[in-house]
PDB file of N, CA and C in Angstrom:
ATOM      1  N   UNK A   1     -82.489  25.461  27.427  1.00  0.00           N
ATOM      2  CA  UNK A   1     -81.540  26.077  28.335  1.00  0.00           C
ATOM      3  C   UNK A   1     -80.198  26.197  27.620  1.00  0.00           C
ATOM      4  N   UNK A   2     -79.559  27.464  27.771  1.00  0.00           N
ATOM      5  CA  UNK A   2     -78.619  27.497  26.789  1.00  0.00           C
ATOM      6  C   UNK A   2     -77.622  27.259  28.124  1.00  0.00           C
ATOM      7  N   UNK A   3     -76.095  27.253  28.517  1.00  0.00           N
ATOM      8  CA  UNK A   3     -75.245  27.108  29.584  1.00  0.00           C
ATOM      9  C   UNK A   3     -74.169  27.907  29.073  1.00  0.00           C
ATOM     10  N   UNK A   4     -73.493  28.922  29.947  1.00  0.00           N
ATOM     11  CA  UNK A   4     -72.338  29.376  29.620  1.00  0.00           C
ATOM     12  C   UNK A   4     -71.477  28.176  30.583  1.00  0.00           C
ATOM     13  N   UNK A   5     -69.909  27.907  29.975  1.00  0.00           N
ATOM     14  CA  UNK A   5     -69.095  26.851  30.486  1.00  0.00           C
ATOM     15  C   UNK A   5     -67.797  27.743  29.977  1.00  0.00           C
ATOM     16  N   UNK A   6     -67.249  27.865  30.976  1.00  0.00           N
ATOM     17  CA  UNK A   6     -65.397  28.071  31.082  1.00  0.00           C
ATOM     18  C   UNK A   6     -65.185  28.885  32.494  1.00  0.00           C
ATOM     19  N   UNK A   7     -64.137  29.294  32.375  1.00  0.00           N
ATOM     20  CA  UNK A   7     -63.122  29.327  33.763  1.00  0.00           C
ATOM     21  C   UNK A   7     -64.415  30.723  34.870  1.00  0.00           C
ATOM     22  N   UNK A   8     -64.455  30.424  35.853  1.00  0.00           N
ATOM     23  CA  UNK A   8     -65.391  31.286  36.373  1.00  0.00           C
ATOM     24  C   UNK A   8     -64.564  33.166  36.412  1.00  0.00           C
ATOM     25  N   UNK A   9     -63.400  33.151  36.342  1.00  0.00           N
ATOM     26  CA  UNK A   9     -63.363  34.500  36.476  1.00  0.00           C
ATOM     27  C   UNK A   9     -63.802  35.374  34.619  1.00  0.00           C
ATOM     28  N   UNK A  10     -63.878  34.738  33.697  1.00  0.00           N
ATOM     29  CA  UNK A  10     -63.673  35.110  32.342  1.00  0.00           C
ATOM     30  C   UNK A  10     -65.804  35.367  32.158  1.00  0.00           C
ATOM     31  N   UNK A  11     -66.692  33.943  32.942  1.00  0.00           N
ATOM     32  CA  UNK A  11     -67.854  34.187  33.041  1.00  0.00           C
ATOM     33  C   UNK A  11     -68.258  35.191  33.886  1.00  0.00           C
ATOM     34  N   UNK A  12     -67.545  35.684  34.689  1.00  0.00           N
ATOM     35  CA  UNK A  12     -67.798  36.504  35.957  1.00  0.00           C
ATOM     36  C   UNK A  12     -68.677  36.060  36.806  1.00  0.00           C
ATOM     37  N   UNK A  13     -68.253  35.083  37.686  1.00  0.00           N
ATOM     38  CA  UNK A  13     -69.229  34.606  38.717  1.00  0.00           C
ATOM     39  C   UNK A  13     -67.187  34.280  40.123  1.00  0.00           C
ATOM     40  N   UNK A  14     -68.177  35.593  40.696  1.00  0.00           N
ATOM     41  CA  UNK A  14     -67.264  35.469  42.408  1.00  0.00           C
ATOM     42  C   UNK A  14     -67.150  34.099  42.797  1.00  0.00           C
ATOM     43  N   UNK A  15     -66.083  34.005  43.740  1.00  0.00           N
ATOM     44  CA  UNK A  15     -65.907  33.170  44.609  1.00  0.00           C
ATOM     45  C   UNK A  15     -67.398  32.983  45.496  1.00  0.00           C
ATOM     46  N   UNK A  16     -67.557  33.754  45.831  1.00  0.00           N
ATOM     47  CA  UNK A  16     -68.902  33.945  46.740  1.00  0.00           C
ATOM     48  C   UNK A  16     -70.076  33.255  46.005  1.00  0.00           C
ATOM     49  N   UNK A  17     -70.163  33.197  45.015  1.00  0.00           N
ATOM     50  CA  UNK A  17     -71.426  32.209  44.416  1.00  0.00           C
ATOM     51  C   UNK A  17     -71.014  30.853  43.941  1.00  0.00           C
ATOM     52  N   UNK A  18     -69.914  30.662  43.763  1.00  0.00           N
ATOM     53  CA  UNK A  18     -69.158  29.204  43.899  1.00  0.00           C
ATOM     54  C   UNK A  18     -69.440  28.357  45.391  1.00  0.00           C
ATOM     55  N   UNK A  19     -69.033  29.449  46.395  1.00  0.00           N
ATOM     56  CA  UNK A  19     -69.124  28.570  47.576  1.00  0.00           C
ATOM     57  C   UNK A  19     -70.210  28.475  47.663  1.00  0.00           C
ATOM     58  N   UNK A  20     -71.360  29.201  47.701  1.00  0.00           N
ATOM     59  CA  UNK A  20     -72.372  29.825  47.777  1.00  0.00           C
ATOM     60  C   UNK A  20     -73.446  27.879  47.219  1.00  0.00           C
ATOM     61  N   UNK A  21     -73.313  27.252  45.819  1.00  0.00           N
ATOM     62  CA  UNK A  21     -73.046  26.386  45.181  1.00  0.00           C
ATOM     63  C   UNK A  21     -72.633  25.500  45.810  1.00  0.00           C
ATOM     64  N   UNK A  22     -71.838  25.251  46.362  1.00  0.00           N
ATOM     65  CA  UNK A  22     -71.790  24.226  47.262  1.00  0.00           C
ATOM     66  C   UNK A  22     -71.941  23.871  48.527  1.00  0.00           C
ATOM     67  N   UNK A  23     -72.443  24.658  48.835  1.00  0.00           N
ATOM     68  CA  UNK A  23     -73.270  25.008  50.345  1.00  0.00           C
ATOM     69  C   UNK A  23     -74.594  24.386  50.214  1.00  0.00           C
ATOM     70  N   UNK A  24     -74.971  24.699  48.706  1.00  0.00           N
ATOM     71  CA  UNK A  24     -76.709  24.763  48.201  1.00  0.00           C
ATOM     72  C   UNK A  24     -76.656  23.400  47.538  1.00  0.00           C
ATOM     73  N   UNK A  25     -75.564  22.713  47.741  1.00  0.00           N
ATOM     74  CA  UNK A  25     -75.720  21.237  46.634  1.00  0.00           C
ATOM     75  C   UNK A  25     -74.703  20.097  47.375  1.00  0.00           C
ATOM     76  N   UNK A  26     -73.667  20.009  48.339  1.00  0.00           N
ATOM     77  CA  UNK A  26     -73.263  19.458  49.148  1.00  0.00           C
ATOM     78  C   UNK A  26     -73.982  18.929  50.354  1.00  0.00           C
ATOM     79  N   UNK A  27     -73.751  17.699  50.455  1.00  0.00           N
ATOM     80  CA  UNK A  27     -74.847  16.978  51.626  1.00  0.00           C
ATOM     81  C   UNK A  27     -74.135  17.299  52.845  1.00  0.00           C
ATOM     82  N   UNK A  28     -72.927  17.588  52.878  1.00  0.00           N
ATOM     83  CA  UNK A  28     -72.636  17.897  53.912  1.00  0.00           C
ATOM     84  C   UNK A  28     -71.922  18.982  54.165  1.00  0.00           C
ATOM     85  N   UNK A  29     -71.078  19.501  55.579  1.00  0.00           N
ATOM     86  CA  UNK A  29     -70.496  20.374  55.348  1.00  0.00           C
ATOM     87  C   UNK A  29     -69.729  20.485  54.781  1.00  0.00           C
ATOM     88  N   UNK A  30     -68.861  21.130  53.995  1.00  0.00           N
ATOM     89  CA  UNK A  30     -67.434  21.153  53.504  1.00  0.00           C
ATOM     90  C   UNK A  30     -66.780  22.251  53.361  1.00  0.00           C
ATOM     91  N   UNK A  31     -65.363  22.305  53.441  1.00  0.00           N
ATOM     92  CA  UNK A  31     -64.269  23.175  53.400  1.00  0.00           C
ATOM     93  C   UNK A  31     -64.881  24.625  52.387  1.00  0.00           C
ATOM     94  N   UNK A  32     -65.312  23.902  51.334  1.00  0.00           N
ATOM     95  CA  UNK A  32     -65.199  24.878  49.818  1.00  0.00           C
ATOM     96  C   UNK A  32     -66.323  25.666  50.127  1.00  0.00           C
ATOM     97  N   UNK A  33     -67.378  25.508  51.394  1.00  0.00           N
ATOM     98  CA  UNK A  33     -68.263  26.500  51.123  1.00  0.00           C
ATOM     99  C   UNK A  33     -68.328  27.832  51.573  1.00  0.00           C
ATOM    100  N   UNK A  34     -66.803  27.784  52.598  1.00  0.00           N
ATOM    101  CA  UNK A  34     -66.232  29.192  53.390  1.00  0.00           C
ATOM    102  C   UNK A  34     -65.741  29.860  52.189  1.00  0.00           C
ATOM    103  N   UNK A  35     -66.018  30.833  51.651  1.00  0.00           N
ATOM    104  CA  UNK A  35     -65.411  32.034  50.632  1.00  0.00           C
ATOM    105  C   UNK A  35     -63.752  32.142  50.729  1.00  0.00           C
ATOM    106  N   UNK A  36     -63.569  31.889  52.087  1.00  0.00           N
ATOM    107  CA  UNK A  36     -61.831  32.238  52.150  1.00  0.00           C
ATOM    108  C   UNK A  36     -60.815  31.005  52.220  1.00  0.00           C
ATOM    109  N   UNK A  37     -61.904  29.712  52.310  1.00  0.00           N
ATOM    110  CA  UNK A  37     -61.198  28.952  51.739  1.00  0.00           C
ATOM    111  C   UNK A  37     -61.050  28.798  50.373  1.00  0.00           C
ATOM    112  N   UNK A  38     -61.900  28.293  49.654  1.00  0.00           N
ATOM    113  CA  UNK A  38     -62.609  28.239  48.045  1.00  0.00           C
ATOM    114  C   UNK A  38     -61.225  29.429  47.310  1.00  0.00           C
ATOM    115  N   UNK A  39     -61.097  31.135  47.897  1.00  0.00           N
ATOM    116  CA  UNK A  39     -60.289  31.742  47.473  1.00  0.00           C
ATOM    117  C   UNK A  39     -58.252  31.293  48.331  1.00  0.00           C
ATOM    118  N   UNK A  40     -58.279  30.148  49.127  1.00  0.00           N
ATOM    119  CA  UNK A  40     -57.277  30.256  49.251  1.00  0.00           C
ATOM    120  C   UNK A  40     -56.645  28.596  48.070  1.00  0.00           C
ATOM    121  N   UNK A  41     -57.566  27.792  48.075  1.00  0.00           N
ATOM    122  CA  UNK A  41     -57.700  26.389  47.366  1.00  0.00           C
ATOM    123  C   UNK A  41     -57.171  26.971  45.699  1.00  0.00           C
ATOM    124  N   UNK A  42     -58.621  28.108  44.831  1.00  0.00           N
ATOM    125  CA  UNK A  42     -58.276  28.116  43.654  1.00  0.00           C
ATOM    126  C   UNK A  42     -57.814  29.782  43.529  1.00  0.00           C
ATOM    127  N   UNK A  43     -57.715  30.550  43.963  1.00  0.00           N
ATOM    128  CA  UNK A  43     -57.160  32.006  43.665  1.00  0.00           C
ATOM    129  C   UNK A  43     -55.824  32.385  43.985  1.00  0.00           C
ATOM    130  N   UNK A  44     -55.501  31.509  44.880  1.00  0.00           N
ATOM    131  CA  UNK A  44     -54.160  32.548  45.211  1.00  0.00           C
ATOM    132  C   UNK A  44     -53.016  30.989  44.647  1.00  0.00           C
ATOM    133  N   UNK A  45     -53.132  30.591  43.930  1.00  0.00           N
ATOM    134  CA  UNK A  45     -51.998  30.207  42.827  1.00  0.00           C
ATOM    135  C   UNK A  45     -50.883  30.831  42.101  1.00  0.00           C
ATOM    136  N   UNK A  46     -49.584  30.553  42.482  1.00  0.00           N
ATOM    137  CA  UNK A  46     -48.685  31.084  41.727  1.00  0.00           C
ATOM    138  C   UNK A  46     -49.004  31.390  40.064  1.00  0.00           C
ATOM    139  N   UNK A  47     -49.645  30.053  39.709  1.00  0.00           N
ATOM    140  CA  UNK A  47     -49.480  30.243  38.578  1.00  0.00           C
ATOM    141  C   UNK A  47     -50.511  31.233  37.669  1.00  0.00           C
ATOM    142  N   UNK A  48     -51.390  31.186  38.395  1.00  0.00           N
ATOM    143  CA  UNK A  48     -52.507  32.463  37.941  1.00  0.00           C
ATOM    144  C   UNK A  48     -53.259  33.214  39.001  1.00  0.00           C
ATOM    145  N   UNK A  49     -52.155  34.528  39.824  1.00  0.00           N
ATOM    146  CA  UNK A  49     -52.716  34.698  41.040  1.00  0.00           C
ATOM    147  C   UNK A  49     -53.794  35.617  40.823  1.00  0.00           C
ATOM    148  N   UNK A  50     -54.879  35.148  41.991  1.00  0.00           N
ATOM    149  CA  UNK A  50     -56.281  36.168  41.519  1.00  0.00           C
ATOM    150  C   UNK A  50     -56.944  35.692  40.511  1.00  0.00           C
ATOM    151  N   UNK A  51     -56.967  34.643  39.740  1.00  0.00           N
ATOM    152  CA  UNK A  51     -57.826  34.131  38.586  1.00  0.00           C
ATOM    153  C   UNK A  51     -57.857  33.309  39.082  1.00  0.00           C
ATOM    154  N   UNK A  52     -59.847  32.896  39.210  1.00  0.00           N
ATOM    155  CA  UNK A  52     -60.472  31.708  39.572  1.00  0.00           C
ATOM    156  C   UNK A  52     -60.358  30.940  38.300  1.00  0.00           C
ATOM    157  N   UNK A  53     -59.754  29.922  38.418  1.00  0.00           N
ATOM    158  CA  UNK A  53     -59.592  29.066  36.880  1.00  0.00           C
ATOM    159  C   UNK A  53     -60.815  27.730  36.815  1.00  0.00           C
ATOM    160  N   UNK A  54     -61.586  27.602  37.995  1.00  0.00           N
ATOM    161  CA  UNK A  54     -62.387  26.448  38.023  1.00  0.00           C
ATOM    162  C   UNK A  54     -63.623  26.915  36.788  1.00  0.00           C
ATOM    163  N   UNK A  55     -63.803  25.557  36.041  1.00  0.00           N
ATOM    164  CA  UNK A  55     -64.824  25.609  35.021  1.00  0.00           C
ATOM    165  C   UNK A  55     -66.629  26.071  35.690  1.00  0.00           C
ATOM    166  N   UNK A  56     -67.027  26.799  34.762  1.00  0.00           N
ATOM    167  CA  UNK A  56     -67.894  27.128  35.880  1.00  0.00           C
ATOM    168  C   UNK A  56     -69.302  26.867  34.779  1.00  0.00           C
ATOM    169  N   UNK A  57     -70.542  25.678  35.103  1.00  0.00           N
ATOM    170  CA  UNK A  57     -71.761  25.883  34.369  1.00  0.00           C
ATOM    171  C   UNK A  57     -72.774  27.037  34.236  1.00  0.00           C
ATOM    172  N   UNK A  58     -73.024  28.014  33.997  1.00  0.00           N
ATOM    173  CA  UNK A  58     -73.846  29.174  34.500  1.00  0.00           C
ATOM    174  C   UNK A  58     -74.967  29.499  33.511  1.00  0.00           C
ATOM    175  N   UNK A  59     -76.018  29.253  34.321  1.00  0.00           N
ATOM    176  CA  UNK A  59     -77.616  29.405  33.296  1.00  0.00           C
ATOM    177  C   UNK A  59     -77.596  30.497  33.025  1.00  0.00           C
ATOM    178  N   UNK A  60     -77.429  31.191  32.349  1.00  0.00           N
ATOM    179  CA  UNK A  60     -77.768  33.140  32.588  1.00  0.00           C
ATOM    180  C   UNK A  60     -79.020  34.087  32.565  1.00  0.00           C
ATOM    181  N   UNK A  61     -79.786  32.692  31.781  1.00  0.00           N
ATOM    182  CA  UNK A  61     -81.641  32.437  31.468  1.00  0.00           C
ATOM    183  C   UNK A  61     -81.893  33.051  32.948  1.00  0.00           C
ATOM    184  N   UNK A  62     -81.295  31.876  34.227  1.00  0.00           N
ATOM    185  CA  UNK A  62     -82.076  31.607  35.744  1.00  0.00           C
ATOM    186  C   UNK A  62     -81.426  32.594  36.617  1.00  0.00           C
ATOM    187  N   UNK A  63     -79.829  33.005  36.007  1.00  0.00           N
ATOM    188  CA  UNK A  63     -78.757  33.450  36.696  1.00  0.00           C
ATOM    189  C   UNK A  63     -78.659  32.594  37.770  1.00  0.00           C
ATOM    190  N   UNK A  64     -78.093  31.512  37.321  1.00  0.00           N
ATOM    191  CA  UNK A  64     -77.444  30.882  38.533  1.00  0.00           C
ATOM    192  C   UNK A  64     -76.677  29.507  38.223  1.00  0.00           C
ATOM    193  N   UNK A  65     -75.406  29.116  38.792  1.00  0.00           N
ATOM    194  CA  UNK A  65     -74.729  28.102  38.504  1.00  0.00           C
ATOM    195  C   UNK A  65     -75.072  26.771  38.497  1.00  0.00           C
ATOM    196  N   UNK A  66     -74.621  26.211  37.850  1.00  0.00           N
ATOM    197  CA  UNK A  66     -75.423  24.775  37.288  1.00  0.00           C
ATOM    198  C   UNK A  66     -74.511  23.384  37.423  1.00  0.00           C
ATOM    199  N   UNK A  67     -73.733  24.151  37.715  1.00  0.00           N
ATOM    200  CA  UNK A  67     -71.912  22.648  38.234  1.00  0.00           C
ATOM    201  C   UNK A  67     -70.317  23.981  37.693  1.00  0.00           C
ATOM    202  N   UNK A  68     -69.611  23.302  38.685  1.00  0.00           N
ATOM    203  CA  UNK A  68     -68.560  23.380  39.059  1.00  0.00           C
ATOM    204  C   UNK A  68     -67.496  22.462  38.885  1.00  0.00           C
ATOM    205  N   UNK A  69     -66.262  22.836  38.265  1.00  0.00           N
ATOM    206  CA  UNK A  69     -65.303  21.802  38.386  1.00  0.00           C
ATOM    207  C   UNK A  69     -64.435  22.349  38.875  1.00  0.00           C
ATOM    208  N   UNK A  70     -63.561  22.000  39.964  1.00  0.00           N
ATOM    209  CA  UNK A  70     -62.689  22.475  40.517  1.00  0.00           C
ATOM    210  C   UNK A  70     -60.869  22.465  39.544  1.00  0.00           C
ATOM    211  N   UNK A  71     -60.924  23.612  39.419  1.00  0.00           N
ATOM    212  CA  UNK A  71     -59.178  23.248  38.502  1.00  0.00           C
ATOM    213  C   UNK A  71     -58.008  24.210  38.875  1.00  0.00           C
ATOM    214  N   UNK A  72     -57.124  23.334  39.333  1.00  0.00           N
ATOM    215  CA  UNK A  72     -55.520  24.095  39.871  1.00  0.00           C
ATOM    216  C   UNK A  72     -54.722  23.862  38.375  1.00  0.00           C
ATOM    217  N   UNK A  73     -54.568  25.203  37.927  1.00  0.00           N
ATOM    218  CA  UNK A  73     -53.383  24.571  37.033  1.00  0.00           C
ATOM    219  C   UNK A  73     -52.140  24.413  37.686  1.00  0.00           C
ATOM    220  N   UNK A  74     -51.269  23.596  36.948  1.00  0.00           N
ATOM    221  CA  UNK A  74     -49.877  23.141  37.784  1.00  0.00           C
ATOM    222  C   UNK A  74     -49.571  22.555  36.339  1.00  0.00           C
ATOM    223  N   UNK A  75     -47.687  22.711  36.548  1.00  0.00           N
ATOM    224  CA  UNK A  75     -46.955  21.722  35.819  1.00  0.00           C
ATOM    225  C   UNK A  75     -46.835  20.338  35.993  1.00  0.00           C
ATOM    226  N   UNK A  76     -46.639  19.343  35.417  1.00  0.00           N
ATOM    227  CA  UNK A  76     -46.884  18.135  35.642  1.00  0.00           C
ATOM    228  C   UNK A  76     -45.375  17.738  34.781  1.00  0.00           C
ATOM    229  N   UNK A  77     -44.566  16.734  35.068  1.00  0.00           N
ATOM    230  CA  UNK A  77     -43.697  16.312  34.098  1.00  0.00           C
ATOM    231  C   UNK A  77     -44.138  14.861  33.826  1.00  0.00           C
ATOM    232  N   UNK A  78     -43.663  14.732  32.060  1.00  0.00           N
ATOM    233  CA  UNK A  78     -43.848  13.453  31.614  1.00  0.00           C
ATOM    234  C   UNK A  78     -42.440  12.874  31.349  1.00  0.00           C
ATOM    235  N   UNK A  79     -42.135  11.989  31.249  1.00  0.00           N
ATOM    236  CA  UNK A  79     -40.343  11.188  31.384  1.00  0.00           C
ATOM    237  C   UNK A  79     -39.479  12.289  31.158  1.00  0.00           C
ATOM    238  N   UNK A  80     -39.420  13.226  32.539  1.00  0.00           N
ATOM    239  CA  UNK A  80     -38.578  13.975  32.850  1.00  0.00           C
ATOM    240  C   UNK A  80     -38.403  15.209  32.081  1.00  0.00           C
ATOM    241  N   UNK A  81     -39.607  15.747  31.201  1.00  0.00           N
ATOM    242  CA  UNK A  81     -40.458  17.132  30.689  1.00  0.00           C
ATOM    243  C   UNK A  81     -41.335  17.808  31.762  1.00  0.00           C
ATOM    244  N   UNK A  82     -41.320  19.089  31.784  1.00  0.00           N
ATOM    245  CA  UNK A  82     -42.133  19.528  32.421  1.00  0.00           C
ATOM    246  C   UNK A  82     -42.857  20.186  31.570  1.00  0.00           C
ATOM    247  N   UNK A  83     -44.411  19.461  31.601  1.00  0.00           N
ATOM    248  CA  UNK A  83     -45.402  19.902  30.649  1.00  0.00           C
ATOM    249  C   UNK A  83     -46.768  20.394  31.667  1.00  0.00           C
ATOM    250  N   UNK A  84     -47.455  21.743  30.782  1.00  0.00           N
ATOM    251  CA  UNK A  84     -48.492  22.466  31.243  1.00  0.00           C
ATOM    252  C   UNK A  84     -49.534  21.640  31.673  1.00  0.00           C
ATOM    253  N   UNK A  85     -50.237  21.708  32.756  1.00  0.00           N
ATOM    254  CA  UNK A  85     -51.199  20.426  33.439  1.00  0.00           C
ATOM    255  C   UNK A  85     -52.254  21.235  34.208  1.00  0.00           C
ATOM    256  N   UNK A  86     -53.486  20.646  34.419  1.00  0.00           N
ATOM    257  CA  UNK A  86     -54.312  21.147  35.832  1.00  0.00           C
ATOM    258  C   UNK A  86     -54.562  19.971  36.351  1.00  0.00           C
ATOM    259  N   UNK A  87     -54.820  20.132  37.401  1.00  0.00           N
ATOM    260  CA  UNK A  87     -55.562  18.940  38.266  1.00  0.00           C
ATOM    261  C   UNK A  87     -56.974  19.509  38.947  1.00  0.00           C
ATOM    262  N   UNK A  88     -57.837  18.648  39.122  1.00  0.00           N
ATOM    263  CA  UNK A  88     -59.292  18.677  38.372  1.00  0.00           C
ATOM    264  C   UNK A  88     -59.695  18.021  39.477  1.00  0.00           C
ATOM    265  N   UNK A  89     -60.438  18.511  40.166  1.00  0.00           N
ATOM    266  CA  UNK A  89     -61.188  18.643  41.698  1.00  0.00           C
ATOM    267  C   UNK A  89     -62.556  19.035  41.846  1.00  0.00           C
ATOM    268  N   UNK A  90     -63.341  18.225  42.745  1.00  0.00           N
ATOM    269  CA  UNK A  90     -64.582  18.804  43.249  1.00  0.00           C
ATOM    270  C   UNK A  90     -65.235  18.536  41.922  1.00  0.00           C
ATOM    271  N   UNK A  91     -65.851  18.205  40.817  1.00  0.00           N
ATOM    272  CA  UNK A  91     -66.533  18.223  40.258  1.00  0.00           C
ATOM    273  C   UNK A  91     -68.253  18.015  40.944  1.00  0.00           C
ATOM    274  N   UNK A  92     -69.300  19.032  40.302  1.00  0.00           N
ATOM    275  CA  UNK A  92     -70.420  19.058  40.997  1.00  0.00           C
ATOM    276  C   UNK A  92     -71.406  19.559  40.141  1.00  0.00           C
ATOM    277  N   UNK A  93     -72.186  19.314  39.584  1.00  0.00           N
ATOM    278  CA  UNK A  93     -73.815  19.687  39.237  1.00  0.00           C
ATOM    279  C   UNK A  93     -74.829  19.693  39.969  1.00  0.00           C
ATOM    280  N   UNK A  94     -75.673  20.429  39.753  1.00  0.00           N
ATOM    281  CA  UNK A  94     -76.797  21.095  40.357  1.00  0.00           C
ATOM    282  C   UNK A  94     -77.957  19.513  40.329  1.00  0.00           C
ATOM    283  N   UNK A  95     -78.937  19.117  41.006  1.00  0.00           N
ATOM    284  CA  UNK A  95     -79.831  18.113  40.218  1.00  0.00           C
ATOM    285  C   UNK A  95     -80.307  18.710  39.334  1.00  0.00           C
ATOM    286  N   UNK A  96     -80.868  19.907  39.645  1.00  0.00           N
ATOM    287  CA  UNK A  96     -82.137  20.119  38.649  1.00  0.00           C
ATOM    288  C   UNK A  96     -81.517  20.027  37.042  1.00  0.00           C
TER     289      UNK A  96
END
């Protein structure tokens, strides 16, 4: 199995198969599997509006996603620098 891995808008996989993903692998309900949340959480960011930046696993063999990491980029400061940062959410793999 080979895996494509980086930001889901650059692999081209929608919002809609992200949530889609965690609908199909979450034991329970959750927020991220409504499309218009998932696009209000990672798309509509100042800092990259309209680019899904979450890391995305994608078989292309099966066509279909294999884990998810959720990522907001944001600035972060270190002793009073403001340095380039994401914060790193939802992480999720598929079992199989």
């Amino acid at each position: 199995m080979t895996l494509l891995i980086g930001p889901a808008h650059e692999i081209g996989i929608g919002s809609d198969r992200v949530a889609a993903f965690y609908a199909g692998n979450w034991e329970r309900r959750v927020a991220l599997i409504e499309e218009r949340f998932y696009n209000w959480q990672f798309k509509s960011l100042p800092t990259a509006p309209g680019l899904d930046q979450c890391v995305i696993a994608y078989d292309p063999d099966k066509d279909v996603v294999a884990g998810v990491m959720g990522l907001n980029e944001r600035p972060f400061y270190l002793a009073g620098t403001r340095v380039r940062g994401a914060e790193l959410t939802t992480w999720m793999i598929a079992e199989a």
